[in-house]
PDB file of N, CA and C in Angstrom:
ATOM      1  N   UNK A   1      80.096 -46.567-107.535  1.00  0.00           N
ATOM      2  CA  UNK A   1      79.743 -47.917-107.959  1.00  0.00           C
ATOM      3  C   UNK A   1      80.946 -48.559-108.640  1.00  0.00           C
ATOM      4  N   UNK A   2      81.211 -49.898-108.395  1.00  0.00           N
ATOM      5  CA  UNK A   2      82.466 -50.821-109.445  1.00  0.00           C
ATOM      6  C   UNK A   2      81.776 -50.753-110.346  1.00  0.00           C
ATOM      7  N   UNK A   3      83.309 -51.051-111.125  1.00  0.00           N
ATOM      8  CA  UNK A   3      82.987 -51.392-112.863  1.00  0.00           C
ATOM      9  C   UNK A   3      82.936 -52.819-112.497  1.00  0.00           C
ATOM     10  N   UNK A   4      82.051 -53.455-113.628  1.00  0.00           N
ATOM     11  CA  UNK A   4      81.603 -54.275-113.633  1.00  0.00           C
ATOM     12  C   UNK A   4      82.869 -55.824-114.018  1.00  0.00           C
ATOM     13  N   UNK A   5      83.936 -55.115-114.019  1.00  0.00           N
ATOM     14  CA  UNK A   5      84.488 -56.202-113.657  1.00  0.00           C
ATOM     15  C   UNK A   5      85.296 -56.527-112.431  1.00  0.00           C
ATOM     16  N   UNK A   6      85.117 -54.973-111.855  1.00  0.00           N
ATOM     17  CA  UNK A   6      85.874 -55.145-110.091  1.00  0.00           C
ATOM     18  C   UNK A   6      84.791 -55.825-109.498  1.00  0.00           C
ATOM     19  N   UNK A   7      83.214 -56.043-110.095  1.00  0.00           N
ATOM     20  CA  UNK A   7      82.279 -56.288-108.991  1.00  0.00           C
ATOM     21  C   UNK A   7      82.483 -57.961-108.657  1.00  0.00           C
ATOM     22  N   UNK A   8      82.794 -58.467-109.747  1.00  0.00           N
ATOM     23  CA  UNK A   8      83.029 -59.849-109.484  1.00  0.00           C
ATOM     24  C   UNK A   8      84.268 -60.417-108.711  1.00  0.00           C
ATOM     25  N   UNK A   9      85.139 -59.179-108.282  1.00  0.00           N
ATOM     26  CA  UNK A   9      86.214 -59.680-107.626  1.00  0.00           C
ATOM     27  C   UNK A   9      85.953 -59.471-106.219  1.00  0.00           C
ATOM     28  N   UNK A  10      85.216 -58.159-105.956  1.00  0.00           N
ATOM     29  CA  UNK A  10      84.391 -57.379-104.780  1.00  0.00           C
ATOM     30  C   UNK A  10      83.591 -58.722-104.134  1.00  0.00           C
ATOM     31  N   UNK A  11      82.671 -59.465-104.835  1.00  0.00           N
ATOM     32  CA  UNK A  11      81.611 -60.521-104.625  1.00  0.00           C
ATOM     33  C   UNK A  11      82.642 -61.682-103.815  1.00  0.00           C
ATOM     34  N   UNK A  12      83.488 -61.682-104.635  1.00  0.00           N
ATOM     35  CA  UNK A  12      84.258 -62.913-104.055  1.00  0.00           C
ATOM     36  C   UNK A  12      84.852 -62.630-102.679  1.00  0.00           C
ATOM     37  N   UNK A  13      85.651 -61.575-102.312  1.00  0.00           N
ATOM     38  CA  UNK A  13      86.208 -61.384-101.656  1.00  0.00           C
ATOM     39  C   UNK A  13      85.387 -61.024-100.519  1.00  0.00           C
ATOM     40  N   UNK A  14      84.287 -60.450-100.302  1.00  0.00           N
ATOM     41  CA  UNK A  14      82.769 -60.346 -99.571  1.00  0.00           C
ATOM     42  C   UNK A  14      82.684 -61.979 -99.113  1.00  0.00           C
ATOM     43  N   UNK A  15      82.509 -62.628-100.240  1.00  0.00           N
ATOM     44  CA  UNK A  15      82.518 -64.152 -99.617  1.00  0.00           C
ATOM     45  C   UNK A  15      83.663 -64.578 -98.458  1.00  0.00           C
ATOM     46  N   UNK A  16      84.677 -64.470 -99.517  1.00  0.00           N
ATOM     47  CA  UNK A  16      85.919 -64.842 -98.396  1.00  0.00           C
ATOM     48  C   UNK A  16      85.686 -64.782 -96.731  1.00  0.00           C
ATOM     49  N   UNK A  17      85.031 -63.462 -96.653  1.00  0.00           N
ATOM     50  CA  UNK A  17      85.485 -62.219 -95.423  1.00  0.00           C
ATOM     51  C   UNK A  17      84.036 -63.093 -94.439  1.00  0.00           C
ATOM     52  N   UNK A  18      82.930 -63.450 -95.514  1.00  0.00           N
ATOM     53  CA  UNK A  18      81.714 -63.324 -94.187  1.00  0.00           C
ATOM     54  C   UNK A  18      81.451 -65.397 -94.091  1.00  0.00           C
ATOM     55  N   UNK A  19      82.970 -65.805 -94.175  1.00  0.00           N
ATOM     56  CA  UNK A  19      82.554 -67.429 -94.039  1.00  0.00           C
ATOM     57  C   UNK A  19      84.148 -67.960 -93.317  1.00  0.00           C
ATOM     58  N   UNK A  20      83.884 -67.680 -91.925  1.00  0.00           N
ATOM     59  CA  UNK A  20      85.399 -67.616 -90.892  1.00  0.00           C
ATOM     60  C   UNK A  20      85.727 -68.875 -90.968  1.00  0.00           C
ATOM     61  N   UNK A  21      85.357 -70.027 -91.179  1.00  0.00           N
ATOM     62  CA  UNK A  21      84.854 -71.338 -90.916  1.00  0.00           C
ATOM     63  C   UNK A  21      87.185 -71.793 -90.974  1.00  0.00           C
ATOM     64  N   UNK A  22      87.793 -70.875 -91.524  1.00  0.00           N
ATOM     65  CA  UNK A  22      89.748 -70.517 -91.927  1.00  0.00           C
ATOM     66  C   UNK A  22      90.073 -70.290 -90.407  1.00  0.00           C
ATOM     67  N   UNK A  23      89.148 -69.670 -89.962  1.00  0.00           N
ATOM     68  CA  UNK A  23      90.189 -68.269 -89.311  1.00  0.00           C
ATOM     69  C   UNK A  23      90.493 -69.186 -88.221  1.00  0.00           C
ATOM     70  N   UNK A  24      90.611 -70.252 -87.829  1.00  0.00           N
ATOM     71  CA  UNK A  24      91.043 -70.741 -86.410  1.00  0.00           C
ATOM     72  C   UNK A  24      92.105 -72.028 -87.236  1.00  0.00           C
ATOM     73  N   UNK A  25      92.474 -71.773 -88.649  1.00  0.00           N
ATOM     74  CA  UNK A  25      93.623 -73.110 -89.104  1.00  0.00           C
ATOM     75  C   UNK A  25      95.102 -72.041 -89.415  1.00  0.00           C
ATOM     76  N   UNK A  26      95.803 -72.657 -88.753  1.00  0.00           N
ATOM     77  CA  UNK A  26      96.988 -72.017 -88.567  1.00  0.00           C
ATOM     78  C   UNK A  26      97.630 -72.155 -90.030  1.00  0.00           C
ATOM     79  N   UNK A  27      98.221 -70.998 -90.538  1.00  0.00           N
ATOM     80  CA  UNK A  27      99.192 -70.949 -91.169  1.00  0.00           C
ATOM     81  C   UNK A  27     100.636 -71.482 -91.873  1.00  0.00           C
ATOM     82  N   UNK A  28     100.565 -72.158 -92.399  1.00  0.00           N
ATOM     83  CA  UNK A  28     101.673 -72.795 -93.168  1.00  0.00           C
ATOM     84  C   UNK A  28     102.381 -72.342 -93.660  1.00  0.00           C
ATOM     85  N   UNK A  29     103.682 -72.679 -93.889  1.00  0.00           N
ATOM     86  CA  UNK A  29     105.011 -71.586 -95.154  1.00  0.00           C
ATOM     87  C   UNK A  29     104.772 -73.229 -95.814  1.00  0.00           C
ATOM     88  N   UNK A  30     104.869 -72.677 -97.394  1.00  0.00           N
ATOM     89  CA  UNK A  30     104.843 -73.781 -98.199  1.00  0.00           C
ATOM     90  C   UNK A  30     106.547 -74.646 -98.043  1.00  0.00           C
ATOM     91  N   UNK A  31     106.748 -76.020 -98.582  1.00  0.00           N
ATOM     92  CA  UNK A  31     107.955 -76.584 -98.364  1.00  0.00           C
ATOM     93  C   UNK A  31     109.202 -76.122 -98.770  1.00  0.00           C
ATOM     94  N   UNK A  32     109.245 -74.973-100.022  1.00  0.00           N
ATOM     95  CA  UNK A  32     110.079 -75.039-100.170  1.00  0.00           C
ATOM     96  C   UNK A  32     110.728 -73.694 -99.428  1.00  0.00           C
ATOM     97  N   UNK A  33     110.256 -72.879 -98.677  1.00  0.00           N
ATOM     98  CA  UNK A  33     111.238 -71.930 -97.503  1.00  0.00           C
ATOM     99  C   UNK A  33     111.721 -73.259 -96.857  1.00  0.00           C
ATOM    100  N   UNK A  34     110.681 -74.091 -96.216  1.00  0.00           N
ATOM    101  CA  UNK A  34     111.582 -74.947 -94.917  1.00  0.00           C
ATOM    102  C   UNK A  34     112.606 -75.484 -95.514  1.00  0.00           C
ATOM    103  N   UNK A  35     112.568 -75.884 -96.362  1.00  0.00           N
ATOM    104  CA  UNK A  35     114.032 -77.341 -97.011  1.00  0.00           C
ATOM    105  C   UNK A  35     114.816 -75.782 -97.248  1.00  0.00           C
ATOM    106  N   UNK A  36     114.698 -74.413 -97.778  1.00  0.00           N
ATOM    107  CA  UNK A  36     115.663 -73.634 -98.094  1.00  0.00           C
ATOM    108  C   UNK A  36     116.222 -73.007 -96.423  1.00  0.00           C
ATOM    109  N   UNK A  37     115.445 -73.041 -95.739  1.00  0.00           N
ATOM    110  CA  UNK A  37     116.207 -72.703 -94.242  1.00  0.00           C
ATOM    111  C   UNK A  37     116.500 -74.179 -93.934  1.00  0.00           C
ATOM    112  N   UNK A  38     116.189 -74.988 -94.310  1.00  0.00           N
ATOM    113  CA  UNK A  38     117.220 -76.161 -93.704  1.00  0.00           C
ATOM    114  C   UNK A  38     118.824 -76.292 -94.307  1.00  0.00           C
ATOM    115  N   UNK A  39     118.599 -76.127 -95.524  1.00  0.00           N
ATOM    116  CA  UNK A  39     119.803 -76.039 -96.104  1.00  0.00           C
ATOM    117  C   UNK A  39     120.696 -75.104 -95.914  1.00  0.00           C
ATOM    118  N   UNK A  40     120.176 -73.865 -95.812  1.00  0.00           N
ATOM    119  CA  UNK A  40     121.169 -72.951 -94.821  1.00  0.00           C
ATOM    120  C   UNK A  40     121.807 -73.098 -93.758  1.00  0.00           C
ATOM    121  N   UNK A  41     120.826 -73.965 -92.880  1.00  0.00           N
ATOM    122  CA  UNK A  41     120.951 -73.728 -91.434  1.00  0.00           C
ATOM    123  C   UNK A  41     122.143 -74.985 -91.421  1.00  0.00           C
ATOM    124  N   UNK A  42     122.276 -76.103 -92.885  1.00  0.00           N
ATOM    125  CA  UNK A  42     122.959 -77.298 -92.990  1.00  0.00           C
ATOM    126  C   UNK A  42     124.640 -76.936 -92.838  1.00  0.00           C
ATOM    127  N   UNK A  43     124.088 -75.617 -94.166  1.00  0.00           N
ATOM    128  CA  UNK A  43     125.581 -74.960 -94.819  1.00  0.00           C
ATOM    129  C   UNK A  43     126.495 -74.518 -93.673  1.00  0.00           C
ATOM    130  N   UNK A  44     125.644 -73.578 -92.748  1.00  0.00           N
ATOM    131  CA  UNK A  44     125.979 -72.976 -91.337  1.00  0.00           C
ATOM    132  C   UNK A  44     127.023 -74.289 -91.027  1.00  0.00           C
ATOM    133  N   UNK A  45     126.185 -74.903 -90.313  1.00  0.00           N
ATOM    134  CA  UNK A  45     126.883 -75.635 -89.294  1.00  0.00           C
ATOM    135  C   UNK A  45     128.384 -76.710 -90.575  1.00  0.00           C
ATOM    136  N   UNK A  46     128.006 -77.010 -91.698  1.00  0.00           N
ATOM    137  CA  UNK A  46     129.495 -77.290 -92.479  1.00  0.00           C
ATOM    138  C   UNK A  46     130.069 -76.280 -91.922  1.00  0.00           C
ATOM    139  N   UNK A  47     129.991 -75.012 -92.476  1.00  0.00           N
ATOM    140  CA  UNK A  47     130.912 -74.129 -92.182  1.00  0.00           C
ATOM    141  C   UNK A  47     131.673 -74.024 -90.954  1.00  0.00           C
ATOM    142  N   UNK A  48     130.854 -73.682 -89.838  1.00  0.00           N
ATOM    143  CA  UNK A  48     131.759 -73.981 -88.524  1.00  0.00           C
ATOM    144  C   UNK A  48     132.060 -75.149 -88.212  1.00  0.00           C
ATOM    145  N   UNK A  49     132.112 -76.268 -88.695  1.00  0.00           N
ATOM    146  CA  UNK A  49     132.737 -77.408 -88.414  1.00  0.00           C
ATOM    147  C   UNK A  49     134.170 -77.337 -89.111  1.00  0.00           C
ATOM    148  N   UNK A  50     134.189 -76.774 -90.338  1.00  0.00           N
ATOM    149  CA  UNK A  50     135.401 -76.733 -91.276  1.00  0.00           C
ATOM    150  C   UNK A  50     136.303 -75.827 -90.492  1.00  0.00           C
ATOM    151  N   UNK A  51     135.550 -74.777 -89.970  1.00  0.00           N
ATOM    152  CA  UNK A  51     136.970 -73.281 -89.246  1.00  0.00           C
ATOM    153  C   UNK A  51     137.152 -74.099 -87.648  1.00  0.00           C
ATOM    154  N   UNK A  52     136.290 -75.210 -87.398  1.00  0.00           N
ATOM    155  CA  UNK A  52     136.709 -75.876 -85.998  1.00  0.00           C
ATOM    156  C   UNK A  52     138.028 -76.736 -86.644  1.00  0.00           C
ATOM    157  N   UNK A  53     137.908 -77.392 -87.729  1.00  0.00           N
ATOM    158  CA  UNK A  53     138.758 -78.484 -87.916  1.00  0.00           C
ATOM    159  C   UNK A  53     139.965 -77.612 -88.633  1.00  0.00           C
ATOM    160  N   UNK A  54     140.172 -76.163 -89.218  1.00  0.00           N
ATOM    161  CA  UNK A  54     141.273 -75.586 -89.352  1.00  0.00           C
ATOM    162  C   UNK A  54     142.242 -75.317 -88.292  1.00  0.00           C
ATOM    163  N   UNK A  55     141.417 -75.022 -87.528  1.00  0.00           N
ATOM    164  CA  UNK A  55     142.292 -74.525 -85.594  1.00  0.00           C
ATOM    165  C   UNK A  55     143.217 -75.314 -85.379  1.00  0.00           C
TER     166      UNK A  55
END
């Protein structure tokens, strides 16, 4: 048997599991990965523009 304070986390998560009404909405990465792979992907291309314009 849970202790009586896992049961209220048990209850919830029982909920979660038996109400699919989610399971067909696709997945999101919150904004700030995208703007941080944009900015990489920004830095990238500075970079090979700078070792193009050293040549």
């Amino acid at each position: 048997m849970a202790a009586p304070d896992n049961a209220i986390f048990r209850k919830a998560a029982l909920e979660r599991l038996a109400s699919p009404e989610r399971l067909d909405a696709r997945p999101r990465l919150p904004a700030y990965p995208l703007r941080l792979a944009a900015a990489i992907a920004l830095l990238a291309v500075a970079v090979i523009a700078f070792a193009a314009w050293l040549r």
